[in-house]
Protein backbone atom coordinates (compact mmCIF):
# COMPACT_ATOMS: atom_id res chain seq x y z
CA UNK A 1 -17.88 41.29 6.74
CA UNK A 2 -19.40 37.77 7.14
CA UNK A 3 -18.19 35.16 5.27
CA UNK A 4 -21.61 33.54 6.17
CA UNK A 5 -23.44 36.09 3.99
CA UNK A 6 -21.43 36.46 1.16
CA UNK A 7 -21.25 32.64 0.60
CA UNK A 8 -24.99 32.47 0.69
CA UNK A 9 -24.76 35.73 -1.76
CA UNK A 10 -22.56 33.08 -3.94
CA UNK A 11 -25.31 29.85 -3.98
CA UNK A 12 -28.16 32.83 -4.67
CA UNK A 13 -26.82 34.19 -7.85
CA UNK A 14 -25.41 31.05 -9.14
CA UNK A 15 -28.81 29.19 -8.28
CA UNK A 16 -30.53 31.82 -10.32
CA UNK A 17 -28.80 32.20 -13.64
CA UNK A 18 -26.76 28.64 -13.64
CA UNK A 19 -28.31 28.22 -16.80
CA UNK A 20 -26.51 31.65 -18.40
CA UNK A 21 -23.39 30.91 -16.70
CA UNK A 22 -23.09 27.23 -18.45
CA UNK A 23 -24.33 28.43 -21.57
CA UNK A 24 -21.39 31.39 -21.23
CA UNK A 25 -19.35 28.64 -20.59
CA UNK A 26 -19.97 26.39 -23.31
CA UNK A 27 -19.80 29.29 -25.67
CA UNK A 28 -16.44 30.18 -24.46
CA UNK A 29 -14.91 26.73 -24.87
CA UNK A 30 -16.75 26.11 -28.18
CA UNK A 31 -15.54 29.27 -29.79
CA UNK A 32 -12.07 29.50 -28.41
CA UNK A 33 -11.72 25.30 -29.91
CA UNK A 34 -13.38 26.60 -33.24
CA UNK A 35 -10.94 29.56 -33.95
CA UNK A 36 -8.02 28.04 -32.92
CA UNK A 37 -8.85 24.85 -35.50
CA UNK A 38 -9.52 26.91 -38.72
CA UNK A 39 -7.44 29.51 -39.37
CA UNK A 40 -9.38 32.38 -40.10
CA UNK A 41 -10.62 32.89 -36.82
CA UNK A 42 -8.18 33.24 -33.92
CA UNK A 43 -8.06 36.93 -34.34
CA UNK A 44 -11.53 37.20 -33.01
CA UNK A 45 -12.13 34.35 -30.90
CA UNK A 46 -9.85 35.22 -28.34
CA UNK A 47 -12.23 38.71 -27.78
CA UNK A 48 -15.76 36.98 -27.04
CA UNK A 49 -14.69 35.68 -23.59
CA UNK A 50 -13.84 39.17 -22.33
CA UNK A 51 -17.26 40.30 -24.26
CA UNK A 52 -19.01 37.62 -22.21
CA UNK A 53 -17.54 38.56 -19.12
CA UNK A 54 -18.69 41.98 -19.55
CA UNK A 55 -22.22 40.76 -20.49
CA UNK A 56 -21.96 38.87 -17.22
CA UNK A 57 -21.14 42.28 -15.30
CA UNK A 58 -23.49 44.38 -17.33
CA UNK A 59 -26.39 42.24 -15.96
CA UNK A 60 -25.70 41.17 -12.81
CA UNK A 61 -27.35 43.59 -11.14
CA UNK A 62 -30.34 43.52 -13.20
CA UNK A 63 -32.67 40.70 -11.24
CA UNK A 64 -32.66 42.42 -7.79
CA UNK A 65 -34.11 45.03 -9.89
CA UNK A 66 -37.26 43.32 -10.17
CA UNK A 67 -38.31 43.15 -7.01
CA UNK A 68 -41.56 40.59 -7.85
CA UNK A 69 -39.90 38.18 -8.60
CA UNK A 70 -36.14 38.37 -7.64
CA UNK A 71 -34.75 36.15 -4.91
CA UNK A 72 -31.24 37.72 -5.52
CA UNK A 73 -30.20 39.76 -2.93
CA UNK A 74 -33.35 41.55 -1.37
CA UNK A 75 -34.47 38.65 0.62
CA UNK A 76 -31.22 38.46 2.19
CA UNK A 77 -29.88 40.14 5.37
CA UNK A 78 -26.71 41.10 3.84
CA UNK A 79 -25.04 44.69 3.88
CA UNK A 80 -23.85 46.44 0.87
CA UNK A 81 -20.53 46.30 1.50
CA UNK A 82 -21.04 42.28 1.55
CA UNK A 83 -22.83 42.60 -2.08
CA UNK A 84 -20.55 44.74 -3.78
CA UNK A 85 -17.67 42.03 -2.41
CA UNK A 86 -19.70 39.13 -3.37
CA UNK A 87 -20.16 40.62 -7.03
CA UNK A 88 -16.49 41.34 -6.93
CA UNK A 89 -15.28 38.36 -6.20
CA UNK A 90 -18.21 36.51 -8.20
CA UNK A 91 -16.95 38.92 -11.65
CA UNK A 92 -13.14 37.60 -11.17
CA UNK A 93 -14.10 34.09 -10.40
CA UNK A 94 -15.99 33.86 -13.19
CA UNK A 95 -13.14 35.88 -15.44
CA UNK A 96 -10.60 33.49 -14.09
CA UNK A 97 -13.42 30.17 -15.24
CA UNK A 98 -13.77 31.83 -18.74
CA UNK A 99 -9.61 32.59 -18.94
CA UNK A 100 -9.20 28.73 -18.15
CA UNK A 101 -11.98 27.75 -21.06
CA UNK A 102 -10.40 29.74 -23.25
CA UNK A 103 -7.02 28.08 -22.56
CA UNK A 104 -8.39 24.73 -23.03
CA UNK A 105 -10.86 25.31 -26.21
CA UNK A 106 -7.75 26.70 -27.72
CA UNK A 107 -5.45 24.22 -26.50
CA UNK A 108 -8.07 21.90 -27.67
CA UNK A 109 -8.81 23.21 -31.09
CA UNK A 110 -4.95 23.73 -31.92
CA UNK A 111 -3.73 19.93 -30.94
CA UNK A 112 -6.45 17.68 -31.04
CA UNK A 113 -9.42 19.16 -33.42
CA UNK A 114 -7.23 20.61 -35.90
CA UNK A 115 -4.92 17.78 -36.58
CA UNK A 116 -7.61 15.30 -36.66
CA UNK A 117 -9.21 17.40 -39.59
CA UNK A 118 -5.96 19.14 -41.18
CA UNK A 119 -3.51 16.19 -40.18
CA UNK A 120 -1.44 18.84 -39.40
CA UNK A 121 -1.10 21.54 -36.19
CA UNK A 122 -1.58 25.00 -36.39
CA UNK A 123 1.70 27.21 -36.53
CA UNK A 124 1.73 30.70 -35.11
CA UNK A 125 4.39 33.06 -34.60
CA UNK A 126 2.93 33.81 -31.05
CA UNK A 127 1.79 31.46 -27.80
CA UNK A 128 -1.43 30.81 -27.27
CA UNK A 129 -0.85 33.20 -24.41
CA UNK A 130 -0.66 36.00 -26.52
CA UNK A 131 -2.76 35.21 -29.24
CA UNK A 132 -5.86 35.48 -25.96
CA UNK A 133 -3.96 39.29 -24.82
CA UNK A 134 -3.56 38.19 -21.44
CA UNK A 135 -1.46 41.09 -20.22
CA UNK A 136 -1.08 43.35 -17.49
CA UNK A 137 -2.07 46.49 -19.27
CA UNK A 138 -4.73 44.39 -20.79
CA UNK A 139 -6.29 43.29 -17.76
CA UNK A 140 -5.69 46.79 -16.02
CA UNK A 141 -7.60 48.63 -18.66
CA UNK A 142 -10.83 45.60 -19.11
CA UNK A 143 -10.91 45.78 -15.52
CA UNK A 144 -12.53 49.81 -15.52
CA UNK A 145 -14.52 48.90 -18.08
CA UNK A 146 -15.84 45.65 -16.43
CA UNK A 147 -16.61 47.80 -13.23
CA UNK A 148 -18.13 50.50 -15.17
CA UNK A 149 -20.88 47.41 -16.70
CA UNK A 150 -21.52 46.63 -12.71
CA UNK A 151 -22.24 50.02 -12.31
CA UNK A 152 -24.40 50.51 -15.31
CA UNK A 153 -26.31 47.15 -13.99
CA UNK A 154 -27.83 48.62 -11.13
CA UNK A 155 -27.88 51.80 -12.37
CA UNK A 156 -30.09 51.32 -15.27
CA UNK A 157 -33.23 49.24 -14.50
CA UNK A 158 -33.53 47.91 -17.75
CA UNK A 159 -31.67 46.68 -21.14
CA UNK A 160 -28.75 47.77 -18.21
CA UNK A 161 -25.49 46.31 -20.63
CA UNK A 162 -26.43 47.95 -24.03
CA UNK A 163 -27.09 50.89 -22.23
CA UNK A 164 -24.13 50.93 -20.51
CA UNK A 165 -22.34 50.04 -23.51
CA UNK A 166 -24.27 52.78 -25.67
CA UNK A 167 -22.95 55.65 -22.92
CA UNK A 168 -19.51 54.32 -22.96
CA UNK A 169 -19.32 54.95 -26.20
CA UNK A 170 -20.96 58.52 -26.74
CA UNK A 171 -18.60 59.12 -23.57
CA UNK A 172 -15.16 58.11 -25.24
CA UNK A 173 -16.29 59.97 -28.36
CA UNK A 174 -16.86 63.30 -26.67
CA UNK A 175 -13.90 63.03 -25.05
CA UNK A 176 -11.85 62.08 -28.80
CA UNK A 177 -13.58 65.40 -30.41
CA UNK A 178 -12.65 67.54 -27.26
CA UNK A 179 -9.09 66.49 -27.45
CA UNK A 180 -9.04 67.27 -31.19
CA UNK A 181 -10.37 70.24 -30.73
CA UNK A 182 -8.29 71.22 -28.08
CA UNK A 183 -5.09 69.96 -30.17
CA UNK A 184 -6.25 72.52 -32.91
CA UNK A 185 -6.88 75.65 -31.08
CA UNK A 186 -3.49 74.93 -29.24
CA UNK A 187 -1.67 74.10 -32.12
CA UNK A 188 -3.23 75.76 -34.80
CA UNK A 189 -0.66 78.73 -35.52
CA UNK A 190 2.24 75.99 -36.06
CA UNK A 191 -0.20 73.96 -38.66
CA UNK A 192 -0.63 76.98 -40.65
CA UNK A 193 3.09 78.60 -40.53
CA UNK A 194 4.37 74.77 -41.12
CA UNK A 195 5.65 73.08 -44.31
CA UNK A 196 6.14 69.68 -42.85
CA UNK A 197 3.80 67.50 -40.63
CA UNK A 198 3.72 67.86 -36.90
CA UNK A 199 3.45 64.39 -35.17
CA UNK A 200 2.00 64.90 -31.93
CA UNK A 201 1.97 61.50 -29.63
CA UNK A 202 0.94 61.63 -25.76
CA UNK A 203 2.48 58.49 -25.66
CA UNK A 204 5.78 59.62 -26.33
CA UNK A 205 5.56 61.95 -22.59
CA UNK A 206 7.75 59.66 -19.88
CA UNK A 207 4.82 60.58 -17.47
CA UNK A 208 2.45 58.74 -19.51
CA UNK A 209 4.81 56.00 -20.61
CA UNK A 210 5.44 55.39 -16.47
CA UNK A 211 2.00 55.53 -14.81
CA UNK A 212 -0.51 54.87 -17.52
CA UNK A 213 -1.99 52.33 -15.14
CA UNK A 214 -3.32 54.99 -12.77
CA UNK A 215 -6.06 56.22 -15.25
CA UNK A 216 -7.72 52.97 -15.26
CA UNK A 217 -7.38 51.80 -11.62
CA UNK A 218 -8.37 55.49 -10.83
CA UNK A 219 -11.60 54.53 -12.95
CA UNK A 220 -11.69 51.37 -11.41
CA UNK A 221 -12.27 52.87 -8.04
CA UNK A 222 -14.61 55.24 -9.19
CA UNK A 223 -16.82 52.33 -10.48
CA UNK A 224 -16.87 50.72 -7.15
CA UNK A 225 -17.67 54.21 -5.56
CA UNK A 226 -20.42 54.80 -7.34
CA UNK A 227 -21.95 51.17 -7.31
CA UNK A 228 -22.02 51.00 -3.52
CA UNK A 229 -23.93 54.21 -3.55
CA UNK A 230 -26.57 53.17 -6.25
CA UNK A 231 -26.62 49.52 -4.34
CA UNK A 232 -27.16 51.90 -0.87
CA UNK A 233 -30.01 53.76 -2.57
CA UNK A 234 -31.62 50.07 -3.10
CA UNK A 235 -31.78 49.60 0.41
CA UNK A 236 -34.07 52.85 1.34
């Protein structure tokens, strides 16, 4: 790896979409200062930055796409393993960016905006902390989805993110009618010869209550597997 390259990988992408990344920025400050200064809204403000950050994955890989015009990556003697670590490092630099905006738009809207309007602060029974759902199992579980976006960005060659977002989806609900279905066949002869309701909760297994993690960093992996193949194919 040179750290030669992958800074130069760094000035290239934010050279060509500095204008998305401010306005992502400004969105994420604005909104975060707006829910957290009327009431009504802190249940969904805190959710748009992790929304933009997978916007920002979902396309990422969409200019070097287009090879016409595209500076991004093509024109750059850089090997794959130093572009999937640049967009790596660019995706959690730019989660860590939004995390801080959203700290200070709601720090902002809660103790300056809000009692400047209200005359009064804004009580919650939880910290700011946890009114954004910055957790561990949070971040473990938006992290395979934000790698599955970078894959769907080079993957797809166009409209990459609702795509991506589109097969996510239709995957998760094949997967929800499979397990029902499986759940009835396997349990169908207790339904019928049962008066009383069967509660049947995965969660409640002590394998899945102690490495739940894996699932998603196993996904996580996968993601990255597959991206440096598709970025690979690029290359031929």
């Amino acid at each position: 790896m040179n750290i030669f390259n992958i800074t130069n990988l760094f000035r290239a992408y934010f050279i060509e979409n500095k204008k998305m990344l401010l306005l992502c920025s400004i969105i994420t400050f604005a909104s975060l200062a707006c829910g957290f200064t009327d009431n009504s809204m802190p249940e969904f403000s805190p959710v748009l930055p992790w929304l933009i950050l997978l916007w920002i994955a979902g396309t990422f890989f969409q200019p070097i796409l287009k090879r016409n015009n595209s500076t991004h990556f093509f024109n750059l003697p850089v090997s794959t393993g130093e572009k999937l670590l640049s967009a790596t490092c660019l995706i959690i630099i730019m989660g860590c960016i939004l995390f801080l905006l959203s700290l200070a738009g709601a720090y902002t809207g809660r103790y300056l905006i809000r009692p400047l309007i209200y005359f009064k602060s804004m009580e919650f029974p939880n910290t700011i902390i946890e009114c954004l759902n910055f957790n561990i199992d949070a971040i473990t579980y938006f992290g395979a989805a934000l790698f599955g976006f970078l894959f769907g960005s080079i993957y797809f060659k166009k409209n990459a993110f609702w795509k991506t977002l589109v097969s996510g989806l239709g995957v998760l609900f094949g997967i929800a009618l499979y397990s029902l279905a499986l759940i009835s066949i396997a349990f169908s002869t207790k339904f019928e010869n049962s008066d009383y309701p069967i509660n049947i909760n995965l969660g409640d297994y002590q394998f899945v209550q102690n490495y739940h993690y894996i699932f998603p960093l196993v996904l996580l992996v996968f993601f990255l597997f597959l991206t440096y193949l598709r970025l690979k194919e690029t290359e031929v």
